[in-house]
N, C-alpha and C. Protein backbone atom coordinates (compact mmCIF):
# COMPACT_ATOMS: atom_id res chain seq x y z
N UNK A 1 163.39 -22.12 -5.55
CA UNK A 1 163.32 -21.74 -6.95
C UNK A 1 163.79 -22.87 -7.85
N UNK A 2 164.83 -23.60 -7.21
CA UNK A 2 165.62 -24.73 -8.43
C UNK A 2 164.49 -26.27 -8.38
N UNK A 3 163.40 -25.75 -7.48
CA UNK A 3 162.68 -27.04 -7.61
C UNK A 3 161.40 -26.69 -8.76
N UNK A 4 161.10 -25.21 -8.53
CA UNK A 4 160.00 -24.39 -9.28
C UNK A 4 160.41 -24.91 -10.99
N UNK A 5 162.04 -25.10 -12.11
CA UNK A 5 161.65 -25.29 -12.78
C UNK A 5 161.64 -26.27 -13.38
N UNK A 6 161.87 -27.38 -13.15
CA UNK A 6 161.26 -28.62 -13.47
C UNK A 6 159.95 -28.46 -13.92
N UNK A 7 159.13 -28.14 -12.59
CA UNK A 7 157.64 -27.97 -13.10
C UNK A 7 157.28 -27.13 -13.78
N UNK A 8 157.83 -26.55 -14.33
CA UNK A 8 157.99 -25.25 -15.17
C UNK A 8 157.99 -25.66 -16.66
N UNK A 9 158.73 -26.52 -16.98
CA UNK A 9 159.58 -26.99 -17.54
C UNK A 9 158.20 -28.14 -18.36
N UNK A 10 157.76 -28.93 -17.14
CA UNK A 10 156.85 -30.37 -17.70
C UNK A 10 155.81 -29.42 -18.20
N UNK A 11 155.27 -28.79 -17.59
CA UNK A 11 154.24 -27.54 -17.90
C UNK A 11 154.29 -26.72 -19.27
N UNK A 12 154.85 -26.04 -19.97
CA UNK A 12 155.94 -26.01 -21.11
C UNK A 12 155.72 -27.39 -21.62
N UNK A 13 156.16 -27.99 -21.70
CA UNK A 13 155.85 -29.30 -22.81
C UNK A 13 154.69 -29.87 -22.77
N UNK A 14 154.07 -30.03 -21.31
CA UNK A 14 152.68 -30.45 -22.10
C UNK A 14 151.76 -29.71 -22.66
N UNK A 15 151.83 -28.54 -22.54
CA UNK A 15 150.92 -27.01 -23.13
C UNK A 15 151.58 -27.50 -24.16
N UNK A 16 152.76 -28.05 -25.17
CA UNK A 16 153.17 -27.98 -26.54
C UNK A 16 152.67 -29.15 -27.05
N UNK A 17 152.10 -29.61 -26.69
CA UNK A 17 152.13 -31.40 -26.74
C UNK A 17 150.20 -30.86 -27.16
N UNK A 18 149.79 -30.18 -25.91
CA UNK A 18 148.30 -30.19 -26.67
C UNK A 18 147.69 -29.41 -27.47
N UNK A 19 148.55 -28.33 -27.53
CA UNK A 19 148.61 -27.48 -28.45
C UNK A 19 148.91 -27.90 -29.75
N UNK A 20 149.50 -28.90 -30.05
CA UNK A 20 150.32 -29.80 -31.15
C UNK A 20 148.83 -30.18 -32.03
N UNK A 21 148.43 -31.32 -30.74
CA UNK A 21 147.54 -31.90 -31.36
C UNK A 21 146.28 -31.25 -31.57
N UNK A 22 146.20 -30.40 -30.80
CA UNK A 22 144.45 -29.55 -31.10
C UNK A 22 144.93 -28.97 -32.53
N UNK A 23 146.08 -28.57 -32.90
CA UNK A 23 146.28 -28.53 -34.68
C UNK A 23 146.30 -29.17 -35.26
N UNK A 24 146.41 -30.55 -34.81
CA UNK A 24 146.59 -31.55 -35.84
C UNK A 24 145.04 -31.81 -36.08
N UNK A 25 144.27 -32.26 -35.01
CA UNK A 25 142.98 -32.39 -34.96
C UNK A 25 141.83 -31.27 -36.48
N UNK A 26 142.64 -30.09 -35.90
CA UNK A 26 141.58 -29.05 -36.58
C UNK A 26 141.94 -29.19 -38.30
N UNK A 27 143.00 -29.59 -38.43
CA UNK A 27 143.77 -30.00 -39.71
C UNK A 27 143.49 -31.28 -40.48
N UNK A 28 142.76 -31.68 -39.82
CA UNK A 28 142.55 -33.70 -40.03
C UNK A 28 141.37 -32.99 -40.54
N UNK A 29 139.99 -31.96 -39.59
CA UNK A 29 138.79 -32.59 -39.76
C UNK A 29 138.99 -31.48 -41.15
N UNK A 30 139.44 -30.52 -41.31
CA UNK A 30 139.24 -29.42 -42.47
C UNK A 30 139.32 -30.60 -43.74
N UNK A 31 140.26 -31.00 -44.02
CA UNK A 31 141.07 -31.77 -44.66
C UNK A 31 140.02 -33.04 -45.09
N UNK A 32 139.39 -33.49 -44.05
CA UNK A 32 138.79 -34.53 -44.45
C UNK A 32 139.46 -36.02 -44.11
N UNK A 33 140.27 -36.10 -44.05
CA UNK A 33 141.26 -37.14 -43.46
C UNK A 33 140.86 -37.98 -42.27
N UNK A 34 140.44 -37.53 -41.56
CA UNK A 34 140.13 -37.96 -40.04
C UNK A 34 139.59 -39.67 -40.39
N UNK A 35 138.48 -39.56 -40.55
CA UNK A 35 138.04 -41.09 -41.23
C UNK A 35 139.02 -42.37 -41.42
N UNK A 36 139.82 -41.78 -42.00
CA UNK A 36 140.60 -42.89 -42.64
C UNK A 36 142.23 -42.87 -41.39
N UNK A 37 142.37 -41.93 -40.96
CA UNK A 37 143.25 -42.16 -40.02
C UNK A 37 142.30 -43.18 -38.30
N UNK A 38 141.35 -42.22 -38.20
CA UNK A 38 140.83 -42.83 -36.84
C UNK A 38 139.80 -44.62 -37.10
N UNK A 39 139.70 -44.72 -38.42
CA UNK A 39 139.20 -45.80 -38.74
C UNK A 39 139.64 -47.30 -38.41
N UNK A 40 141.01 -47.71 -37.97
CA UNK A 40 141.06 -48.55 -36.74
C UNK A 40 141.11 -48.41 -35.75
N UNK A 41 141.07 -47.48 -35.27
CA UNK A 41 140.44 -46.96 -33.66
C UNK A 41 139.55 -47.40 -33.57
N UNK A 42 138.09 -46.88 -34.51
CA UNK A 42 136.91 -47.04 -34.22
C UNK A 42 136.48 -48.14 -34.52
N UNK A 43 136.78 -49.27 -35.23
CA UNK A 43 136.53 -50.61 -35.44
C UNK A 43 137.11 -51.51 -34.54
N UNK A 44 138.40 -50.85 -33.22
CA UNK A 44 138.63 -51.90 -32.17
C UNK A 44 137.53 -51.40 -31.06
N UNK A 45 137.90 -50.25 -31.19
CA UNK A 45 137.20 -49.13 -29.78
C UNK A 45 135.28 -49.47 -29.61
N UNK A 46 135.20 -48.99 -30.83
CA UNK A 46 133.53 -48.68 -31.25
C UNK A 46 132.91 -49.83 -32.58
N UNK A 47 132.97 -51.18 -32.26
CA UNK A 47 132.52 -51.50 -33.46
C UNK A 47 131.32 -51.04 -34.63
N UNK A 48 130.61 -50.65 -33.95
CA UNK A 48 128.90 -50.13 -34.72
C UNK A 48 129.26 -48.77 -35.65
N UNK A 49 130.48 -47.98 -35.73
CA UNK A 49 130.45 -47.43 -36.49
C UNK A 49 131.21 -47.37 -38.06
N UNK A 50 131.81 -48.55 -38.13
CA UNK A 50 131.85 -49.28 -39.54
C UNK A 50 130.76 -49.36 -40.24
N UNK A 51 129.72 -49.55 -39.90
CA UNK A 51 128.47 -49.35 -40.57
C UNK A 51 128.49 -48.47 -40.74
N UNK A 52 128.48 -47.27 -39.87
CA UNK A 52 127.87 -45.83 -39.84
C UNK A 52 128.79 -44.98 -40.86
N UNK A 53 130.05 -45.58 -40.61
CA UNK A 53 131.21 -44.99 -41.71
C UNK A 53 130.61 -45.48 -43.64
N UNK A 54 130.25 -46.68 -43.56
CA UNK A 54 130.07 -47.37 -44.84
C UNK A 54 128.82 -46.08 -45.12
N UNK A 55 127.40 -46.23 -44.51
CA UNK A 55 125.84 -45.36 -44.68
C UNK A 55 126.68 -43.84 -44.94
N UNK A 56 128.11 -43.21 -44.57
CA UNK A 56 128.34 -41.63 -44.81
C UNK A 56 128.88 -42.01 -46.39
N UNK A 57 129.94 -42.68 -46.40
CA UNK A 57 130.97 -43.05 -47.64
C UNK A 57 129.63 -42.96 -48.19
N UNK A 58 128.62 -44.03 -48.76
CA UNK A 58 127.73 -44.23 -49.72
C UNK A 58 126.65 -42.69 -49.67
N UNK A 59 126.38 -41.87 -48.82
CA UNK A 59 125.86 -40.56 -48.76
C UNK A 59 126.62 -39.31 -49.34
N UNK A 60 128.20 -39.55 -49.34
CA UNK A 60 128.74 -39.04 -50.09
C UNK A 60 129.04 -39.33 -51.72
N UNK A 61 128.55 -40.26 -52.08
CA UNK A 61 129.31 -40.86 -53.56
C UNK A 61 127.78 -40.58 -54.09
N UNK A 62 126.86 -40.16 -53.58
CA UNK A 62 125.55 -40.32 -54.06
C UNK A 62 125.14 -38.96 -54.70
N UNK A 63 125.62 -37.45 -53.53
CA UNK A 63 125.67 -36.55 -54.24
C UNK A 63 124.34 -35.78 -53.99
N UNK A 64 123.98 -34.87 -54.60
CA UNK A 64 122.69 -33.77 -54.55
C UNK A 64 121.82 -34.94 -55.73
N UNK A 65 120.87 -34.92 -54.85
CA UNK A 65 119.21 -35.55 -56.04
C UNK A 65 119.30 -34.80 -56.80
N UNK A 66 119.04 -34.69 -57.85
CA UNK A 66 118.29 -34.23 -58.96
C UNK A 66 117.17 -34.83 -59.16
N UNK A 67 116.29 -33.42 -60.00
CA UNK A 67 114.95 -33.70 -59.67
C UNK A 67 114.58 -34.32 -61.43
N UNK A 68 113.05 -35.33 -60.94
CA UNK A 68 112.98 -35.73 -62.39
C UNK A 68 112.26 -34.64 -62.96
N UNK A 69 112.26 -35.29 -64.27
CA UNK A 69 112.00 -34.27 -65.68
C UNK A 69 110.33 -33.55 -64.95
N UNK A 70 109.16 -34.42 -65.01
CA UNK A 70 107.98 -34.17 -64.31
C UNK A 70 107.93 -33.42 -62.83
N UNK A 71 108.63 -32.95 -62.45
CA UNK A 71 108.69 -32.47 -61.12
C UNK A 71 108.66 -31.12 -61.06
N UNK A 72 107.60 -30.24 -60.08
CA UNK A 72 107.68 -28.97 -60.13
C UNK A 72 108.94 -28.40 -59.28
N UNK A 73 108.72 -27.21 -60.11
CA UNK A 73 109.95 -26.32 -59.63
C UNK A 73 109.82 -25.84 -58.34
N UNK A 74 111.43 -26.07 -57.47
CA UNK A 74 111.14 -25.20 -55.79
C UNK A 74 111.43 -24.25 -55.84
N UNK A 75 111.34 -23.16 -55.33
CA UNK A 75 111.88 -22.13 -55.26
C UNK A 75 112.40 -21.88 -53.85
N UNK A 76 113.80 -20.88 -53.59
CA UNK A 76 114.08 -20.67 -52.69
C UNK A 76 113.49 -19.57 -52.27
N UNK A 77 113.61 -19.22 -50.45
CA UNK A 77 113.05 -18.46 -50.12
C UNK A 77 114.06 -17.04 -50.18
């Protein structure tokens, strides 16, 4: 039994440890944050998605089209 809780014990902390972070995770992406925290990760780890980060940033600052003046109306379904 006195050897059972040790492992008892590491078991218990790492269940808290990933439990920790699967909140932190779900909290980053709600939040929006993630980007800018994992963004030197992914520029040592993954170079090609500095680009891919720059093509979202500029997809976000751009916004919903609006339609021009001459353009027929859509309708939803």
């Amino acid at each position: 039994m006195d050897a059972l809780v040790p492992w008892l014990a590491f078991a218990a902390v790492l269940a808290a440890i990933l439990a920790g972070l699967t909140w932190l995770a779900s909290r980053t992406r709600r939040r929006g944050v993630g980007r800018e925290v994992m963004g030197p990760v992914d520029l040592i780890y993954r170079p090609h998605t500095h680009q891919i980060n720059h093509e979202i940033a500029a997809h976000e600052e751009r916004g919903a089209e609006t339609p021009s003046p001459g353009d027929p109306l859509k309708r939803g379904r």
